[in-house]
N, C-alpha and C. Protein backbone atom coordinates (compact mmCIF):
# COMPACT_ATOMS: atom_id res chain seq x y z
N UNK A 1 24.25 -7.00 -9.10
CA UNK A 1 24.41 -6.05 -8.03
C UNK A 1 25.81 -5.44 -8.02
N UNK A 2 26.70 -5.94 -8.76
CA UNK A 2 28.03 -5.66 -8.66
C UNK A 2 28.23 -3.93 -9.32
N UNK A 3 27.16 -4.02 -10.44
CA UNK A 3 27.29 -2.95 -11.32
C UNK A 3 26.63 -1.22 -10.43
N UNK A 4 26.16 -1.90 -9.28
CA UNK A 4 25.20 -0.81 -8.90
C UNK A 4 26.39 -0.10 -7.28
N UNK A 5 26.49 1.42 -8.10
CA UNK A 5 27.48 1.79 -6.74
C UNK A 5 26.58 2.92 -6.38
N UNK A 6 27.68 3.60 -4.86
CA UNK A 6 26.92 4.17 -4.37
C UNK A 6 25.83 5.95 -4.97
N UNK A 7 26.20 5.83 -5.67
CA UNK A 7 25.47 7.22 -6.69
C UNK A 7 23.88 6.32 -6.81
N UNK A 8 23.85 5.53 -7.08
CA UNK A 8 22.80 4.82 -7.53
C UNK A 8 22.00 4.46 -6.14
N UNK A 9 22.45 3.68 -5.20
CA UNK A 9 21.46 3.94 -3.61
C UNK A 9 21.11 5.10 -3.04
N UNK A 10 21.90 5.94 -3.42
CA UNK A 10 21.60 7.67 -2.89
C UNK A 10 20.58 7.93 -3.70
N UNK A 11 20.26 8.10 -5.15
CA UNK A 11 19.49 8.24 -6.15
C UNK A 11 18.02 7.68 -5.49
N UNK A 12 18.03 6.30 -5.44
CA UNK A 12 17.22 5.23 -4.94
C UNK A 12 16.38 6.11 -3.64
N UNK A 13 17.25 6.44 -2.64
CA UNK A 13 16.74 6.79 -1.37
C UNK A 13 16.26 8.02 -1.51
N UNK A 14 16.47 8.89 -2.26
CA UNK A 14 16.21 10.36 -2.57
C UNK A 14 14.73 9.95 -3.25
N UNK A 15 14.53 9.78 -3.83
CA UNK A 15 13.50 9.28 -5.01
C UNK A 15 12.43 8.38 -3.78
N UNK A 16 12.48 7.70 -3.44
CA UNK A 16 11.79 7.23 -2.62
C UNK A 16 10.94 8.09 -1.04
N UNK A 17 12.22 8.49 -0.94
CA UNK A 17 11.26 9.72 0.18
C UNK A 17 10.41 10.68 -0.64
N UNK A 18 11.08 11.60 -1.58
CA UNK A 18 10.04 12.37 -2.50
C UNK A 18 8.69 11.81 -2.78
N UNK A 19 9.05 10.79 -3.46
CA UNK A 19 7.58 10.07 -3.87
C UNK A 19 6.63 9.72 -2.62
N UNK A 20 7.33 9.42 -1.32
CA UNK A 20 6.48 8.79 -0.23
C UNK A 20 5.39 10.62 0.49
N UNK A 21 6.72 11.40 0.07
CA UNK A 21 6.15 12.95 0.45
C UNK A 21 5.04 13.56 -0.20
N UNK A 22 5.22 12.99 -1.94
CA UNK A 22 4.00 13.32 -2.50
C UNK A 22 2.76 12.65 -2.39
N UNK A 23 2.90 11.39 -1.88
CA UNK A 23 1.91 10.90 -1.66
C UNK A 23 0.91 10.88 -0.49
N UNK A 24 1.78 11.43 0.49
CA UNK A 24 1.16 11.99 1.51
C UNK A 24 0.82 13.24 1.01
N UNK A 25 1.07 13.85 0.62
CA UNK A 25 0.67 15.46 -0.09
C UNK A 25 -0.46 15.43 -0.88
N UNK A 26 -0.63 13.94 -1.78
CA UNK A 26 -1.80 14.00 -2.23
C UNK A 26 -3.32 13.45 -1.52
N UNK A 27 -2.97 13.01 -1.14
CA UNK A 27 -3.59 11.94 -0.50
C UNK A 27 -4.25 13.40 1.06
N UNK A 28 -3.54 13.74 1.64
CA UNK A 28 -4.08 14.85 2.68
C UNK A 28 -5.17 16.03 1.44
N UNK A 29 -4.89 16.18 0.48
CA UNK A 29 -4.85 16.83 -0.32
C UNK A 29 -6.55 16.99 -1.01
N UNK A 30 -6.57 15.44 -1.13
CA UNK A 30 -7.99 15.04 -1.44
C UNK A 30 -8.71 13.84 -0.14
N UNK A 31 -8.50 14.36 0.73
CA UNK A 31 -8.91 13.98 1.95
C UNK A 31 -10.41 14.04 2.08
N UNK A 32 -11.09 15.67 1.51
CA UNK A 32 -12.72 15.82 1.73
C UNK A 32 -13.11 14.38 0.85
N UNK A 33 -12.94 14.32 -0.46
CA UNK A 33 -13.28 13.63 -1.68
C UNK A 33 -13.40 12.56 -0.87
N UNK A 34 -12.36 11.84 -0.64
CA UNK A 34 -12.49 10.31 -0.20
C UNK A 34 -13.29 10.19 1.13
N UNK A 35 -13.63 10.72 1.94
CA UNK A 35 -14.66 10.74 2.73
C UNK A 35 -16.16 10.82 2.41
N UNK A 36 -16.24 11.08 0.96
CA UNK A 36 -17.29 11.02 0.83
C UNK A 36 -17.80 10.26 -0.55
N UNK A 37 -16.78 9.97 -0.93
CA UNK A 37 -17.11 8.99 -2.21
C UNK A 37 -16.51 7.74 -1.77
N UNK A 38 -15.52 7.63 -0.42
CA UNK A 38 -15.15 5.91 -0.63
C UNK A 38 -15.68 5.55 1.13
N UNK A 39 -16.87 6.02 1.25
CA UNK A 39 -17.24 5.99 2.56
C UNK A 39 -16.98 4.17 3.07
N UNK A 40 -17.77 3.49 2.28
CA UNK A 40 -17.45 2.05 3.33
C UNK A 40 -16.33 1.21 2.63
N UNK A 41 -15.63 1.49 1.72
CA UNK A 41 -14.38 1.08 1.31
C UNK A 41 -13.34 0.88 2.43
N UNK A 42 -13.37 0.77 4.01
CA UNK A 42 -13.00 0.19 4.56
C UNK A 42 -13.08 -1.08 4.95
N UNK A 43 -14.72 -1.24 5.42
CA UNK A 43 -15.49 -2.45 5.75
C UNK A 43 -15.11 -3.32 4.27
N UNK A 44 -15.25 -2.72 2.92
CA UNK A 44 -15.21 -4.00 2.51
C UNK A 44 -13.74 -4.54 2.13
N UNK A 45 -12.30 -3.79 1.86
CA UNK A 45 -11.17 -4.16 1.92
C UNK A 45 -10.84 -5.41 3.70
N UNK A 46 -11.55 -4.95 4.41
CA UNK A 46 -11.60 -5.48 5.82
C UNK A 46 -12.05 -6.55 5.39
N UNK A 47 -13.29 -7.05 4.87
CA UNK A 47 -14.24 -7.98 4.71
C UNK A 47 -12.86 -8.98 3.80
N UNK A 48 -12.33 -8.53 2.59
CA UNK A 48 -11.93 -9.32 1.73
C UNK A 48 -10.53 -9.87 2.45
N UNK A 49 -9.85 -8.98 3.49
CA UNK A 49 -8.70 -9.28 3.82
C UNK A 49 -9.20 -10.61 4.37
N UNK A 50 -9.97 -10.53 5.31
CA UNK A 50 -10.18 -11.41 6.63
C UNK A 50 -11.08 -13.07 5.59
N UNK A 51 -11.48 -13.18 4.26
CA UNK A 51 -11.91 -13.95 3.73
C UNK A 51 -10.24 -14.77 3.01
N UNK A 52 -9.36 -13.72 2.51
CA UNK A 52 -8.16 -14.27 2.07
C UNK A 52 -7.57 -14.96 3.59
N UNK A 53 -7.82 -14.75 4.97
CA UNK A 53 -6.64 -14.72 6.25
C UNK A 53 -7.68 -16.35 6.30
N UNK A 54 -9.06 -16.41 6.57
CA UNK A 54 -9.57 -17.62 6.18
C UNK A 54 -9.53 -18.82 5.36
N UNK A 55 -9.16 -18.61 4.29
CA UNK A 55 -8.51 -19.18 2.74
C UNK A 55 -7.61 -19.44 3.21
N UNK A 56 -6.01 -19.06 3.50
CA UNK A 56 -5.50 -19.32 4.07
C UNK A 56 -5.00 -20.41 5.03
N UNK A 57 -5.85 -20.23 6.16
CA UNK A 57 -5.86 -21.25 7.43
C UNK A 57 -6.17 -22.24 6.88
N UNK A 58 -7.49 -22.48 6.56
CA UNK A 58 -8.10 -24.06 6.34
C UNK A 58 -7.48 -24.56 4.38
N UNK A 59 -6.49 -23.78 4.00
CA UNK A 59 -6.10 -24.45 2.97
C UNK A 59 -5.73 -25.83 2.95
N UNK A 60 -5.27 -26.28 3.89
CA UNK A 60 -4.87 -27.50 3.70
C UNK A 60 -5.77 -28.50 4.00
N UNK A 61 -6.63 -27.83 5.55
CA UNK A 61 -8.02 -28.73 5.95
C UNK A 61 -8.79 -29.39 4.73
N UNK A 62 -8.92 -28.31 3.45
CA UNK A 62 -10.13 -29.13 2.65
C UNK A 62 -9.04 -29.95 1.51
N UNK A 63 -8.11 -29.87 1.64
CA UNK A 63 -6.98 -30.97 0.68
C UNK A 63 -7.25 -32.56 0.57
């Protein structure tokens, strides 16, 4: 970390908003598309979160 000055966090932070801008840019962009090709791709990212938040809890129960 010693090697990294401030030209290089400015760089960092510049670069990071851009990219966060394009991605909102793309993403609004192809908005129809994903409404209609990733219709229940909520329910099941939901489904898998809440099976890992389960896994989780009782990890140690079945030890």
């Amino acid at each position: 970390m010693k090697n990294i000055g401030p030209g290089h966090w400015v760089f960092a932070g510049v670069f990071a908003v851009v990219f966060l801008l394009f991605l909102v840019w793309a993403y609004r962009k192809d908005l129809k598309t994903h409404k209609i090709h990733y219709k229940g791709s909520f329910g099941f990212i939901l489904a898998i979160v809440v099976v890992m938040f389960v896994i989780w809890v009782f990890r140690g129960y079945f030890n």
